[in-house]
Protein backbone atom coordinates (compact mmCIF):
# COMPACT_ATOMS: atom_id res chain seq x y z
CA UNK A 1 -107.69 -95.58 85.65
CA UNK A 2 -109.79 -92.52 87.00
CA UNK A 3 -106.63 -90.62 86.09
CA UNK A 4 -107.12 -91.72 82.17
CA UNK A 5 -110.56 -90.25 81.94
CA UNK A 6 -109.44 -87.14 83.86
CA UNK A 7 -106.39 -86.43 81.36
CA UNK A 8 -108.72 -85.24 78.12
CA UNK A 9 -110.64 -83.02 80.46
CA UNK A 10 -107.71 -81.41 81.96
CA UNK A 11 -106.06 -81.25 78.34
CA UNK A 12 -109.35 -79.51 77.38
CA UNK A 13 -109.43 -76.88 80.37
CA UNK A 14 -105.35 -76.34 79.68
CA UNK A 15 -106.04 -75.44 75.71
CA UNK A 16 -109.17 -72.66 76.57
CA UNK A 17 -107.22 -71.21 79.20
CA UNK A 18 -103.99 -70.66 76.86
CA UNK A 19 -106.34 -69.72 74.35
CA UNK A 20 -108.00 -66.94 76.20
CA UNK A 21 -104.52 -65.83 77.58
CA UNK A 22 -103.52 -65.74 74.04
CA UNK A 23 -106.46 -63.56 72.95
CA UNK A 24 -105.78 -60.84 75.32
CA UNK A 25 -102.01 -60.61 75.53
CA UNK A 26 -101.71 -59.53 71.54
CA UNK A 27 -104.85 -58.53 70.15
CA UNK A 28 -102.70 -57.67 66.66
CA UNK A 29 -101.15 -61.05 65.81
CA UNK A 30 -104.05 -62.98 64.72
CA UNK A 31 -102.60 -66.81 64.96
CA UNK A 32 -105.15 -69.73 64.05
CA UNK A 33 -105.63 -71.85 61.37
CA UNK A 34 -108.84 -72.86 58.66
CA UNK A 35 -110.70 -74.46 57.83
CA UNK A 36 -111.96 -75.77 61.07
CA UNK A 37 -113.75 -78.06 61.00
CA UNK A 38 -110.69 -79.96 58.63
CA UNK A 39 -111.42 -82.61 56.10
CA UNK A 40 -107.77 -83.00 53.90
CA UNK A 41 -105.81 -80.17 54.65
CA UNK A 42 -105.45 -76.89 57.32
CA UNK A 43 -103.35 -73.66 57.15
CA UNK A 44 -101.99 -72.25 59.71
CA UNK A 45 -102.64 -68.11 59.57
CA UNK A 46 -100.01 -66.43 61.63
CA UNK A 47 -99.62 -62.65 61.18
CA UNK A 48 -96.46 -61.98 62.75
CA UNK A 49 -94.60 -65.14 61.40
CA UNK A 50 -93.91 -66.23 65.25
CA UNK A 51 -95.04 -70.04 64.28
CA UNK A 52 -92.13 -72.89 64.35
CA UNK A 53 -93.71 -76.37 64.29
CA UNK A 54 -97.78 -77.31 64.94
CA UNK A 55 -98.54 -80.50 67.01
CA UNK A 56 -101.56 -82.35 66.74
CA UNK A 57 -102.89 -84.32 69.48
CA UNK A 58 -105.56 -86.57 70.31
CA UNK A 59 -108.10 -85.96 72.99
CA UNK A 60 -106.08 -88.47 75.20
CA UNK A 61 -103.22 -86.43 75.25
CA UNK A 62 -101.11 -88.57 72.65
CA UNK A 63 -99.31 -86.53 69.84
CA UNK A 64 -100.65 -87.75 66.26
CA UNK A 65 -98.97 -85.31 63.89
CA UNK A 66 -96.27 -83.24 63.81
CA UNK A 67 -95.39 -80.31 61.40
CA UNK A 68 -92.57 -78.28 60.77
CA UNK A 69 -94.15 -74.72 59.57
CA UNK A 70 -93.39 -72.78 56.69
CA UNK A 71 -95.39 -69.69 55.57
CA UNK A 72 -98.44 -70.65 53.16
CA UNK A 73 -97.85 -74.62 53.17
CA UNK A 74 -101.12 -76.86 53.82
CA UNK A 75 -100.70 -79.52 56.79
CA UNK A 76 -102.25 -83.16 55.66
CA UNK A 77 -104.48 -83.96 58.00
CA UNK A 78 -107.13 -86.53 55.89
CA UNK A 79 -105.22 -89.37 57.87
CA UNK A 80 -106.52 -88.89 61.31
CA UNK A 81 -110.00 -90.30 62.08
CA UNK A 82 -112.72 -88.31 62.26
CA UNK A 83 -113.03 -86.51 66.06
CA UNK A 84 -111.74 -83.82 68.17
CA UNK A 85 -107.96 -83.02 68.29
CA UNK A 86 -105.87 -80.09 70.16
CA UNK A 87 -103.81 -77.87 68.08
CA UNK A 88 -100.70 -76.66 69.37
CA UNK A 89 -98.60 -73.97 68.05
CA UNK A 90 -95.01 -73.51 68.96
CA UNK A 91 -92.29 -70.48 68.38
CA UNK A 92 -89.16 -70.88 66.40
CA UNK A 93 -87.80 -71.34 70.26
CA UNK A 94 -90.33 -73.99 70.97
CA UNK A 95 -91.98 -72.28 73.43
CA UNK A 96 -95.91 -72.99 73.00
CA UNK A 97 -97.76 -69.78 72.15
CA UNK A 98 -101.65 -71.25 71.35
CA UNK A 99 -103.36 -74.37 71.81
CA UNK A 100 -106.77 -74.43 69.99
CA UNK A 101 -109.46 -77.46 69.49
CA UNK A 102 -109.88 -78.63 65.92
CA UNK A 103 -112.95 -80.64 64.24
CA UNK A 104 -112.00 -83.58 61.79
CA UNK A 105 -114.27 -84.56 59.84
């Protein structure tokens, strides 16, 4: 059980250190998304067109959406409850390449 609360904290400390590593190994490919905080619909903004697919996952570690990325498409995301959720980008080689926190509101 102690291992269950310890997983969202972990998850949490895992997506600001990829984040920062992110930040400072390219600092010309901007890669994020927006609106944030989300309400119906995010885009992902990805200079460099290195984006594949964009997980969403709760703060429990479960995966809750799933996208397939093409350049300028919206991702639906009024479905999921209102909270905090981990956004993970992956490379056409599904490597991950950012993991970001996202508000739904």
């Amino acid at each position: 059980m102690k291992h269950l609360v310890l997983l969202p904290i972990v998850l949490f400390f895992f997506a600001l250190a990829t984040l920062d590593a992110q930040s400072n190994s390219n600092p010309k490919n901007i890669m994020g998304f927006y609106p944030n905080p989300a309400i119906d619909y995010i885009q992902i903004q990805d200079d460099q067109e290195t984006v594949g697919q964009v997980f969403i996952f709760n703060m429990t570690g479960r995966k809750v959406k799933e996208f397939v990325y093409t350049k300028g498409e919206k991702c639906y995301v009024a479905d999921l409850p209102k909270g905090m959720y981990l956004l993970q980008m992956l490379d056409k080689n599904h490597r991950i390449i950012s993991t970001q926190k996202m508000d739904k509101r």
